[in-house]
C-alpha atoms as a PDB file:
ATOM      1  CA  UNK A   1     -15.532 -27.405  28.138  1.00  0.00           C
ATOM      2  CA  UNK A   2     -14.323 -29.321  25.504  1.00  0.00           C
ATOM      3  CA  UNK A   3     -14.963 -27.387  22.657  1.00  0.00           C
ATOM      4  CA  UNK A   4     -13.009 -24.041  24.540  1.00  0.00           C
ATOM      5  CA  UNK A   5     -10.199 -25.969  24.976  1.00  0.00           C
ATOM      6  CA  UNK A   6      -9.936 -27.066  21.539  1.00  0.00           C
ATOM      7  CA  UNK A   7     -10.371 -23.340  20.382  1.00  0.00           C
ATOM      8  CA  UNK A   8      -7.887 -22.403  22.698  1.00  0.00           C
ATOM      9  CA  UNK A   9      -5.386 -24.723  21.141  1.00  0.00           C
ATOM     10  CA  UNK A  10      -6.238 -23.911  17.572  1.00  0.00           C
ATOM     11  CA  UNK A  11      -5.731 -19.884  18.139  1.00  0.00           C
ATOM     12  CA  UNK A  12      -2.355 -20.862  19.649  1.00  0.00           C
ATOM     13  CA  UNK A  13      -1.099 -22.961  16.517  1.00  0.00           C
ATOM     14  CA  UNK A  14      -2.695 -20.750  14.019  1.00  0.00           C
ATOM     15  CA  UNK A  15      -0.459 -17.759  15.923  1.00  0.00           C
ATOM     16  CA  UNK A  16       2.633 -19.759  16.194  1.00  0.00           C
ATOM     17  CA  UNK A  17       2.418 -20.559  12.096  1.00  0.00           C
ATOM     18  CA  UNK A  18       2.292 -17.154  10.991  1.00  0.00           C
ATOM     19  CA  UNK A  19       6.016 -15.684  10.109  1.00  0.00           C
ATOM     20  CA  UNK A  20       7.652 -13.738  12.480  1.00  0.00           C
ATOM     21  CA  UNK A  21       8.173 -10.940   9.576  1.00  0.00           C
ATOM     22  CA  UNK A  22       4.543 -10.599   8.608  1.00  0.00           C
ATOM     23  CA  UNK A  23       3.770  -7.759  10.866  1.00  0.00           C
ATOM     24  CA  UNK A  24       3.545  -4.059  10.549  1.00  0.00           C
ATOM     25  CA  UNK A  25       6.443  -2.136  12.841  1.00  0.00           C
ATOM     26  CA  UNK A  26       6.219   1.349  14.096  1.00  0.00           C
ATOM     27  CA  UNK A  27       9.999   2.473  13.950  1.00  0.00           C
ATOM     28  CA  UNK A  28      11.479   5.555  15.185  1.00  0.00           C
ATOM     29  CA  UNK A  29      14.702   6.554  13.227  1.00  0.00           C
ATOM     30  CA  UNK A  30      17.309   8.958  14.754  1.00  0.00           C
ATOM     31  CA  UNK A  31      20.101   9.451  12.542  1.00  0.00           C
ATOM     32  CA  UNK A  32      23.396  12.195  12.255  1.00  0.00           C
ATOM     33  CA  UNK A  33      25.652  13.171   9.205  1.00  0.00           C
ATOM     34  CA  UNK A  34      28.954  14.572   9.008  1.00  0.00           C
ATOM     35  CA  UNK A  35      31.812  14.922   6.769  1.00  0.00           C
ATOM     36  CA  UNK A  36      29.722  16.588   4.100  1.00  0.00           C
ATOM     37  CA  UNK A  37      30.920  17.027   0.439  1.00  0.00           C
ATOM     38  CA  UNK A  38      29.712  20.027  -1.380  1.00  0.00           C
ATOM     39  CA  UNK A  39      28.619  20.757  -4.749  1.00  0.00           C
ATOM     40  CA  UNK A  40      27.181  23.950  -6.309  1.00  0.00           C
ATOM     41  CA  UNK A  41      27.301  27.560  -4.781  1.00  0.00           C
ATOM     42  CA  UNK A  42      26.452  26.778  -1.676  1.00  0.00           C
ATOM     43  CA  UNK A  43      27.760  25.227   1.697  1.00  0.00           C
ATOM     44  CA  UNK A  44      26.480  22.797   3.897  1.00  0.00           C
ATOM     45  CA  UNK A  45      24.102  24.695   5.693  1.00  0.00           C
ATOM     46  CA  UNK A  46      24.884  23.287   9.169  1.00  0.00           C
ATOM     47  CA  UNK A  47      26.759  20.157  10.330  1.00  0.00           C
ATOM     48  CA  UNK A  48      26.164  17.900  11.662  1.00  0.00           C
ATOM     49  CA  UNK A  49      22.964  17.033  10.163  1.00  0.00           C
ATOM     50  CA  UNK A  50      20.753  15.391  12.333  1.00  0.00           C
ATOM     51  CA  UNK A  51      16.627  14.473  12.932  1.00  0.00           C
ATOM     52  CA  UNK A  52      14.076  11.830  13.713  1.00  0.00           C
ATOM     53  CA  UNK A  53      11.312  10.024  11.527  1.00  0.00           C
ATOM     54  CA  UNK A  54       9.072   7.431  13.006  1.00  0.00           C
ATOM     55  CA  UNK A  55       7.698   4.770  10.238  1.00  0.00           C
ATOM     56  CA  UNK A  56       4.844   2.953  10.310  1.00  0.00           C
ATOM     57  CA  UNK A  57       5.268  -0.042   7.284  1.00  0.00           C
ATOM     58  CA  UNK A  58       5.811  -4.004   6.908  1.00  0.00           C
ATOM     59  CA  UNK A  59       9.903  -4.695   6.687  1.00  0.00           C
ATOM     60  CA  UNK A  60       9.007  -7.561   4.425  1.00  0.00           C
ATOM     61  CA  UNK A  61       7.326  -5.937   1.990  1.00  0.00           C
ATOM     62  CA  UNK A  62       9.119  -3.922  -1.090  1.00  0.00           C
ATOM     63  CA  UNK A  63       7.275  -0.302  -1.136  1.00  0.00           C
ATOM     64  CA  UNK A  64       8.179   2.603  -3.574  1.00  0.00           C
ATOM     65  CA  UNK A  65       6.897   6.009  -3.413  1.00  0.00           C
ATOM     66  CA  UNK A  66       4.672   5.326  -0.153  1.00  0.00           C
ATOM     67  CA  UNK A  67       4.183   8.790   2.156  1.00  0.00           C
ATOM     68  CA  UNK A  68       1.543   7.131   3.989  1.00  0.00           C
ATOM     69  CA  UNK A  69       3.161   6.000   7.656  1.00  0.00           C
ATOM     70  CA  UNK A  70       5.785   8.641   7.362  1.00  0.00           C
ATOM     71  CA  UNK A  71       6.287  11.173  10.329  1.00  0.00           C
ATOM     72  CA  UNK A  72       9.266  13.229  10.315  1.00  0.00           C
ATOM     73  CA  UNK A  73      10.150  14.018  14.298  1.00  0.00           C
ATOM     74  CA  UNK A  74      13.047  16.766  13.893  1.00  0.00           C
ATOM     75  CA  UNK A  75      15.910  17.792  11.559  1.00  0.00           C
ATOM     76  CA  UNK A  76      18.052  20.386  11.642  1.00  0.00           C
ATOM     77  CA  UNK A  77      18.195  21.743   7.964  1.00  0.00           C
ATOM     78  CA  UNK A  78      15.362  23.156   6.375  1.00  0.00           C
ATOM     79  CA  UNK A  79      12.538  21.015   4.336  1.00  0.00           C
ATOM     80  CA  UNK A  80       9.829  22.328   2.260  1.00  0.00           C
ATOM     81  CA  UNK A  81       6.908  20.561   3.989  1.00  0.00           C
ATOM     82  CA  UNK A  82       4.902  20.909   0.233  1.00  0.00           C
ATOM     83  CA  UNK A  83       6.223  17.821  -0.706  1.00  0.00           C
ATOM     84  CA  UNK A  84       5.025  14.629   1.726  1.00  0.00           C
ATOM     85  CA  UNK A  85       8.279  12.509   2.578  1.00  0.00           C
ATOM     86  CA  UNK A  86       8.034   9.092   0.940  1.00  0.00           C
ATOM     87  CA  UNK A  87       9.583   5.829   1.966  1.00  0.00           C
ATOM     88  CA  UNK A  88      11.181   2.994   0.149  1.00  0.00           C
ATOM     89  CA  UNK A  89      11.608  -0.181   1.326  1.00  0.00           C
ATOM     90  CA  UNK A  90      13.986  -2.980  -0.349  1.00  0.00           C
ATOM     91  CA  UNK A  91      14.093  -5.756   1.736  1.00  0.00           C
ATOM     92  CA  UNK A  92      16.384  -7.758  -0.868  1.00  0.00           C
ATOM     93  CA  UNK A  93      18.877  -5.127  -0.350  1.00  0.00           C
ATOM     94  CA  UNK A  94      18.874  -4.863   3.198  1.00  0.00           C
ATOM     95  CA  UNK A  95      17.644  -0.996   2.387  1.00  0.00           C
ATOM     96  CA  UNK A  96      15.468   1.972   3.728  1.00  0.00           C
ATOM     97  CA  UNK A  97      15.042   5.223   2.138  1.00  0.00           C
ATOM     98  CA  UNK A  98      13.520   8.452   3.475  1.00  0.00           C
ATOM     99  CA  UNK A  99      13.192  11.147   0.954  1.00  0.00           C
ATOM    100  CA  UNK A 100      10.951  13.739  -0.831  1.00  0.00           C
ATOM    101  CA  UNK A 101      11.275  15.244  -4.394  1.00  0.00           C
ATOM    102  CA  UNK A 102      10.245  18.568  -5.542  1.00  0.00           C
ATOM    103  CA  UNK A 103      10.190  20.791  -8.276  1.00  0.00           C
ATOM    104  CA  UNK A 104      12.195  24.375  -8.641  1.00  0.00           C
ATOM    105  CA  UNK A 105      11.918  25.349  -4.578  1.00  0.00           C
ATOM    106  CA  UNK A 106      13.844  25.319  -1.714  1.00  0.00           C
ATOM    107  CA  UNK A 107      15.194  23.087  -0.448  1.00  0.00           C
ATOM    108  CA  UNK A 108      14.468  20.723  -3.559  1.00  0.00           C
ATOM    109  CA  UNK A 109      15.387  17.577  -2.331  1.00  0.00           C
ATOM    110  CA  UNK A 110      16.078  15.282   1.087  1.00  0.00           C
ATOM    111  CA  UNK A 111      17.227  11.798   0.708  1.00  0.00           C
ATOM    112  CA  UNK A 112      18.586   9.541   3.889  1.00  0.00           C
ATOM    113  CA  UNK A 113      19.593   6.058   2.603  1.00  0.00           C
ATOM    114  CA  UNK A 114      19.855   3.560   5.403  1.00  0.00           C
ATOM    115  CA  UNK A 115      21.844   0.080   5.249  1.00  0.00           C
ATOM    116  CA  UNK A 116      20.151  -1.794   7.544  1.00  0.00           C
ATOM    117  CA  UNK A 117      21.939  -3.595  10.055  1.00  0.00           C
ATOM    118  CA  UNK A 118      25.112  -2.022   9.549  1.00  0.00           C
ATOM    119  CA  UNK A 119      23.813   1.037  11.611  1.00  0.00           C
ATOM    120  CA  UNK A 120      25.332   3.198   8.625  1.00  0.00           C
ATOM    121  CA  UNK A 121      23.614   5.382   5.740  1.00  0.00           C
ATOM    122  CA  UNK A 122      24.292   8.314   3.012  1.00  0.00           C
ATOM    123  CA  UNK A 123      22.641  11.590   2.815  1.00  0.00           C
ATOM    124  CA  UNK A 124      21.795  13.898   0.098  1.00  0.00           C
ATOM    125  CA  UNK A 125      20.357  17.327   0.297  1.00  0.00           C
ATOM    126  CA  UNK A 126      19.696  19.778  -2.394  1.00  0.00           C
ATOM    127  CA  UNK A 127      18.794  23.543  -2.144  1.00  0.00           C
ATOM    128  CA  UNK A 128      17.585  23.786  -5.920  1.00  0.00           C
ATOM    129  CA  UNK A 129      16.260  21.057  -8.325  1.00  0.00           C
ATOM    130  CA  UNK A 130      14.932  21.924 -11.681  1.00  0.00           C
ATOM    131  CA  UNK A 131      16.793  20.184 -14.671  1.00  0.00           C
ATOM    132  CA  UNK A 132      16.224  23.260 -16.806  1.00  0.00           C
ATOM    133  CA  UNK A 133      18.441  24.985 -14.932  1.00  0.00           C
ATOM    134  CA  UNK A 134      21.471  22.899 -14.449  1.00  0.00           C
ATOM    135  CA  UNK A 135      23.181  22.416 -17.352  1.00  0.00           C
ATOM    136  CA  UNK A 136      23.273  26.218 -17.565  1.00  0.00           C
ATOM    137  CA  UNK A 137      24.041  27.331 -14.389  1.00  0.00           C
ATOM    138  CA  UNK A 138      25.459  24.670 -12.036  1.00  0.00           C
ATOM    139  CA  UNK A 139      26.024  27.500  -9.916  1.00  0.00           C
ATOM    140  CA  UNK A 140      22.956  27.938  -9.394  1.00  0.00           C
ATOM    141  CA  UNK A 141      22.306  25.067  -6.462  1.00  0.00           C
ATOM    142  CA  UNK A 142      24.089  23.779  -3.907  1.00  0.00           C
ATOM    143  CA  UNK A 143      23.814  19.999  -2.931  1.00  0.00           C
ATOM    144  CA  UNK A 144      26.160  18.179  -0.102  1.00  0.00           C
ATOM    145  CA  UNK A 145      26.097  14.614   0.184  1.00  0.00           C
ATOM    146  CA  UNK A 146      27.604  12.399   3.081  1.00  0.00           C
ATOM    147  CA  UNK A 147      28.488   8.750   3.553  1.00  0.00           C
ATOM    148  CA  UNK A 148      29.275   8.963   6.929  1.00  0.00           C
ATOM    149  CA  UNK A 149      25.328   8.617   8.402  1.00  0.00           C
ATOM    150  CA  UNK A 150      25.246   6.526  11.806  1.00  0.00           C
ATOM    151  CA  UNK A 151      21.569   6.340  12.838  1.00  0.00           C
ATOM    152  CA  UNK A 152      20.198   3.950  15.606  1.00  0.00           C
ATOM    153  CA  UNK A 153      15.986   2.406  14.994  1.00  0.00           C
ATOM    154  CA  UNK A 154      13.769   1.928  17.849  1.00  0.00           C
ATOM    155  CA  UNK A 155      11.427  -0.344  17.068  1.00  0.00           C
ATOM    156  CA  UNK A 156       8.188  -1.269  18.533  1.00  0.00           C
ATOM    157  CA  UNK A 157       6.389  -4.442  16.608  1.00  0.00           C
ATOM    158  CA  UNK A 158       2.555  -5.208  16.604  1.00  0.00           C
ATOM    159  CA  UNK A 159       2.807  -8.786  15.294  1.00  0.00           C
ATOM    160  CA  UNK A 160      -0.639 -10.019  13.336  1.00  0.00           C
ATOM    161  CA  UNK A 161      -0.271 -12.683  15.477  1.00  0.00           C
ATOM    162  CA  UNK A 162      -0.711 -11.058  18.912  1.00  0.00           C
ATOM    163  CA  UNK A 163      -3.746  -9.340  17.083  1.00  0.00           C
ATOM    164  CA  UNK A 164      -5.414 -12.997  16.007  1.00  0.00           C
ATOM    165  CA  UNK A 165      -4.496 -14.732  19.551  1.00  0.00           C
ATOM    166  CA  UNK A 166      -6.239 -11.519  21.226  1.00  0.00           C
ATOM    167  CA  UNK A 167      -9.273 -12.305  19.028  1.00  0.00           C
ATOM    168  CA  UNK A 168      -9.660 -15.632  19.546  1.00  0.00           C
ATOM    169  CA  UNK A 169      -9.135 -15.341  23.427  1.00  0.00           C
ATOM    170  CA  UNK A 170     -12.019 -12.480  23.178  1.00  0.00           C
ATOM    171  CA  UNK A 171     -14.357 -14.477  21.230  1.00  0.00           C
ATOM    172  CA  UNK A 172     -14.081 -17.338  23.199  1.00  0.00           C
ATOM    173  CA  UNK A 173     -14.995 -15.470  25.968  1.00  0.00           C
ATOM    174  CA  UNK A 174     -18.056 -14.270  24.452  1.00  0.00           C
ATOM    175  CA  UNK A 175     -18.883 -17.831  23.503  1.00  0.00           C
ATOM    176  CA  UNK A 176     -18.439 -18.696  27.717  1.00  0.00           C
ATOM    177  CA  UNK A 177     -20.700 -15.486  28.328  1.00  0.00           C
ATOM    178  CA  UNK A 178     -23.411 -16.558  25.877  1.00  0.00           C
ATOM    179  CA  UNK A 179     -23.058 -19.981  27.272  1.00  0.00           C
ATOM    180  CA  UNK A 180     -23.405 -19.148  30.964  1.00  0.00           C
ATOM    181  CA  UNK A 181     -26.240 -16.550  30.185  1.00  0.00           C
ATOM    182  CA  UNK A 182     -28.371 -19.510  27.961  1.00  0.00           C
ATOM    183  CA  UNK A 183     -27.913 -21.636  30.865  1.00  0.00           C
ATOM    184  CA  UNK A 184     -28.646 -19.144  33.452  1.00  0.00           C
ATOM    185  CA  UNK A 185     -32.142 -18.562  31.367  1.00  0.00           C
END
């Protein structure tokens, strides 16, 4: 009985001393855009601009170019679903970015910028992208950009330590089962 309730007590402090922000988070993301300025031949397509992404990462860790743990919900323009949406995480900035990069298609590029915190954000969308083409013809693409993004997160943790504490509490009931089952023998 002993030795239980000195497992017991180590799973608990091992738990407790992990940090709080050493967890993976699944995060929904619903966000809206107005007061769009344009650039190039073409207008905003509709407005506001709005959608959903649900995230799937570790808000402590920086990540760059990661389109693993990236679901995009809704949005309302269109997105060429070629190109996987990526995520960027700067935790030293207080930053999240959702955005994909393509080559000469349309729509050639999707970028929300989040500050986190502040509930506020930027937006950039572009129907063309292909440098080769640009200096020649700026005419030839349309991008709007807005700074005016609210957005609200949704966040439901899964904490390594809830994960470890469940593991210890299971294998210490295997340890009683194998006990009971020796003695019963």
């Amino acid at each position: 009985m002993r030795n239980w309730v000195a497992a017991l007590v180590a799973a608990v402090l091992v738990s407790c001393a992990l940090p709080a922000s050493a967890a993976t988070v699944t995060q929904t993301i619903h966000f809206s855009a107005t007061d769009f300025i344009a650039y190039g031949a073409y207008a905003v397509p509709v407005e506001p601009v709005s959608g959903s992404f649900t995230l799937t990462y570790d808000p402590s860790v920086e990540v760059q170019y990661v389109s693993s743990g990236v679901t995009l919900n809704s949005i309302n323009i269109p997105l060429d679903t070629n190109y996987p949406l990526r995520l960027f995480n700067y935790p030293a900035l207080n930053e999240l970015d959702v955005s994909t990069h393509a080559g000469p298609v349309i729509p050639g590029l999707f970028s929300l910028s989040l500050q986190l915190g502040t509930g506020t954000g930027s937006l950039i969308y572009t129907t063309l992208v292909d440098p080769k083409y640009l200096p020649f013809d700026p005419a030839g693409y349309g991008q709007f950009y807005s700074s005016n993004v609210t957005y609200s997160i949704t966040q439901t943790p899964i904490p390594s330590a809830l994960l470890l504490f469940a593991s210890a509490i299971g294998g210490l009931g295997l340890i009683g089962r194998r006990r009971r089952n020796l003695a019963a023998a």
